[in-house]
C-alpha atoms as a PDB file:
ATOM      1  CA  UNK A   1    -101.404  -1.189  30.828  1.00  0.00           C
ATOM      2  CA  UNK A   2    -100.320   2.468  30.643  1.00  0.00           C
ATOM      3  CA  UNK A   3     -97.911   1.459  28.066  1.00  0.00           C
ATOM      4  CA  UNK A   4     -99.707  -0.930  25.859  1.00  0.00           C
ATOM      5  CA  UNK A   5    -101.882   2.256  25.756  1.00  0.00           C
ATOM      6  CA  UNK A   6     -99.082   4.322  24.268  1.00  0.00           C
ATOM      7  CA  UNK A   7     -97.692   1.714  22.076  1.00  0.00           C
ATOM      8  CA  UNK A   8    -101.484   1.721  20.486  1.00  0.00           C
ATOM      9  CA  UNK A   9    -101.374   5.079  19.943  1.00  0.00           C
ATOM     10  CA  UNK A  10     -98.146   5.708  18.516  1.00  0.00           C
ATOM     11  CA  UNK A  11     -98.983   2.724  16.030  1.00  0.00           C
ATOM     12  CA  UNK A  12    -102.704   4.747  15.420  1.00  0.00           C
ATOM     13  CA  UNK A  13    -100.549   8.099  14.951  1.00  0.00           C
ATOM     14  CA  UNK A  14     -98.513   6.705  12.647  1.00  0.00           C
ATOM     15  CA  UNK A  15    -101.183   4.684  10.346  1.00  0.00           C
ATOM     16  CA  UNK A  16    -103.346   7.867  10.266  1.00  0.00           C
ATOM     17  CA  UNK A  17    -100.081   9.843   8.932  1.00  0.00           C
ATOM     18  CA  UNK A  18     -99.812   7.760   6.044  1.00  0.00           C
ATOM     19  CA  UNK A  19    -103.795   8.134   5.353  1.00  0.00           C
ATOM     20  CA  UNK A  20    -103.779  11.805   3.745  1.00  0.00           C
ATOM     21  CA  UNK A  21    -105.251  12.775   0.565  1.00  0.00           C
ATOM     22  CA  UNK A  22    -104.179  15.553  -1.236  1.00  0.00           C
ATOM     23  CA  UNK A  23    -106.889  16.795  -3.623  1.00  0.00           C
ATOM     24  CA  UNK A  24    -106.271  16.700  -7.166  1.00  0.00           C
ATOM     25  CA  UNK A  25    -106.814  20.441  -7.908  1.00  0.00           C
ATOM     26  CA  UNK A  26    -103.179  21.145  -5.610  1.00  0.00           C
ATOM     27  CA  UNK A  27    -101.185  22.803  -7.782  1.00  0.00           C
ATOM     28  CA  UNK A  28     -97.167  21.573  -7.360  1.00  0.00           C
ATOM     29  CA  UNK A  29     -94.416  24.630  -6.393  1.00  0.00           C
ATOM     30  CA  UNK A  30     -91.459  25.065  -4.353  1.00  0.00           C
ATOM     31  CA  UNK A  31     -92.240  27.226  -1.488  1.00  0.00           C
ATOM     32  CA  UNK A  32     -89.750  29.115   1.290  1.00  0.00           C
ATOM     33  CA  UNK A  33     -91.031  31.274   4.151  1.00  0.00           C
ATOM     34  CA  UNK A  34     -90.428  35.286   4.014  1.00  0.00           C
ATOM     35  CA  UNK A  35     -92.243  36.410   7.179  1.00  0.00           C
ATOM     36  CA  UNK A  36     -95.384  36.232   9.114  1.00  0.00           C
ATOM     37  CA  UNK A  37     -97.972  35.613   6.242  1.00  0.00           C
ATOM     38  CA  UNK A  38     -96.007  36.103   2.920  1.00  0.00           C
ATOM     39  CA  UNK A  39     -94.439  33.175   1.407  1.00  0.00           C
ATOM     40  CA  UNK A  40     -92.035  32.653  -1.960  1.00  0.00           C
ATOM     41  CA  UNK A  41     -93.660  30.743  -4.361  1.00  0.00           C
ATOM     42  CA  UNK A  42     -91.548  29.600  -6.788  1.00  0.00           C
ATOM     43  CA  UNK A  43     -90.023  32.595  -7.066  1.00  0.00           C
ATOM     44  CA  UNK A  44     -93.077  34.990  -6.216  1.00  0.00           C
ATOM     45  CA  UNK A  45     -94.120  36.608  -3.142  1.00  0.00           C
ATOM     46  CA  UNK A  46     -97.459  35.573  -2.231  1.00  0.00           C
ATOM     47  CA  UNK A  47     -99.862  36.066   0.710  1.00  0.00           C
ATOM     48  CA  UNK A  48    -100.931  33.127   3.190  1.00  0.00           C
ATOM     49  CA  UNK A  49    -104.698  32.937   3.841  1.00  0.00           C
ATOM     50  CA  UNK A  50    -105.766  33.631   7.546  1.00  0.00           C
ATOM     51  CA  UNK A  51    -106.233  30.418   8.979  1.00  0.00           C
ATOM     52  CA  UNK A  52    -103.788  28.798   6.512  1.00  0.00           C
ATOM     53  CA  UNK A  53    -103.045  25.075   6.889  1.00  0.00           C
ATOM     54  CA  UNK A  54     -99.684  23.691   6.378  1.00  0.00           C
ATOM     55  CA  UNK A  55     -98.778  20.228   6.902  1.00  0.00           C
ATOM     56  CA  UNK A  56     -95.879  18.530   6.854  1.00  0.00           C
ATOM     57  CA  UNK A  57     -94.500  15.460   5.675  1.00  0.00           C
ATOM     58  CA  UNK A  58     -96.031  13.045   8.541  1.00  0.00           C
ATOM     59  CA  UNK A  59     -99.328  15.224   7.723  1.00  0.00           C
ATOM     60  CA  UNK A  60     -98.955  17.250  11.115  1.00  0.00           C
ATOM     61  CA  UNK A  61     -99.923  21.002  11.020  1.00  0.00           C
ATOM     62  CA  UNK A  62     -97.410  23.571  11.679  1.00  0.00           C
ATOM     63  CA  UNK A  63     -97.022  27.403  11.783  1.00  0.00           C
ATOM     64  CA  UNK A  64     -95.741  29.224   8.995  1.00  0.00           C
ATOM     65  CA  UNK A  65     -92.333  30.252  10.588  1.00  0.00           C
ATOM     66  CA  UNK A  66     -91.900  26.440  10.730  1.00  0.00           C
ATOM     67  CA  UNK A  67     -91.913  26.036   7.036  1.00  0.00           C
ATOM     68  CA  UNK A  68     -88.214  24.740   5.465  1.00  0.00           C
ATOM     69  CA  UNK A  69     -86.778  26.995   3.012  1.00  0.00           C
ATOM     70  CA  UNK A  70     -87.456  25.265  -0.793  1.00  0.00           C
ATOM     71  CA  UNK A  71     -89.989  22.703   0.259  1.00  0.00           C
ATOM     72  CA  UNK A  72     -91.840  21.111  -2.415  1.00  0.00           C
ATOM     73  CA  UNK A  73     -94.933  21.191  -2.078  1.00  0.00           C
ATOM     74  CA  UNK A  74     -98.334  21.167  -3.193  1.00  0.00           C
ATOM     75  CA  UNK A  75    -101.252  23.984  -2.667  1.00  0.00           C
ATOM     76  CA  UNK A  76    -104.577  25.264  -3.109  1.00  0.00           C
ATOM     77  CA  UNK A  77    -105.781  29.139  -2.534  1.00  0.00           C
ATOM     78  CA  UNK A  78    -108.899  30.653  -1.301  1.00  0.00           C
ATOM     79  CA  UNK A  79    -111.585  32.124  -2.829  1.00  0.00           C
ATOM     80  CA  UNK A  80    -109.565  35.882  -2.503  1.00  0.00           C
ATOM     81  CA  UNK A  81    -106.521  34.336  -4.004  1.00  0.00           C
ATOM     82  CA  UNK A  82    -104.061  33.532  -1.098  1.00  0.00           C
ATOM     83  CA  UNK A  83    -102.583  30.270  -0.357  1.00  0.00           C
ATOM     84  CA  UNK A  84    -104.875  28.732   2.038  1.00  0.00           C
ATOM     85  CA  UNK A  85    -103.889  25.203   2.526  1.00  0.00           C
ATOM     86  CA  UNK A  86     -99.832  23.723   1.619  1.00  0.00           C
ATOM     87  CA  UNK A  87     -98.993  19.899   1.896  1.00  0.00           C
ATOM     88  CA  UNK A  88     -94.914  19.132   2.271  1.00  0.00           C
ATOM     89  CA  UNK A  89     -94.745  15.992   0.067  1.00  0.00           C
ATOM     90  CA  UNK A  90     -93.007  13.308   1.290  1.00  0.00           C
ATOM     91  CA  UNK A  91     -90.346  11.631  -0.990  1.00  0.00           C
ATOM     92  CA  UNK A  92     -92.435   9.005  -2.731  1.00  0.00           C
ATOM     93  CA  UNK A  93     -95.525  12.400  -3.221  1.00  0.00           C
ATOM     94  CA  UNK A  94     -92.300  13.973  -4.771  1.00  0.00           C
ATOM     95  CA  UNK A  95     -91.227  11.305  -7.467  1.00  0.00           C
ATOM     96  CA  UNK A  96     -94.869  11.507  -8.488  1.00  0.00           C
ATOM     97  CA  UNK A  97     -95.443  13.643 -11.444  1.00  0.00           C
END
């Protein structure tokens, strides 16, 4: 029972990964971790929001130290300017244009 349990779940994991929706206003860059809260941005050091969301490409969250050197990706910034929530795209997010 235990393990038709799991099974479920890892299928329900899995579905829900593929179930994100990046909003339209996420601007596309290429993005590589400096330290603590500053990120490159193509090219430019910028400042990561407190609170900042990052997710990966099966739409998990992960800390900023976890974030691969020249990831594409695609962001949005707070009100104050600082990139408050990042989206790794996946290969098929990245042959979109």
């Amino acid at each position: 029972m235990r393990a038709l349990a799991l099974i479920a779940l890892l299928f329900a994991t899995a579905a829900f990964a593929q179930l994100r929706t990046i909003p339209a206003d996420a601007k596309r860059a290429k993005v590589s971790p400096v330290q603590e809260r500053i990120v490159e941005l193509n090219g430019k050091r910028e400042m990561l929001a407190p609170g900042v969301r990052i997710r990966d490409a099966a739409n998990r969250i992960i800390v900023p130290g976890a974030l691969p050197a020249n990831s594409l990706v695609k962001y949005r910034r707070d009100a104050g300017g600082a990139v408050h929530e990042v989206w790794i795209l996946t290969p098929e997010e990245r042959a979109q244009r």
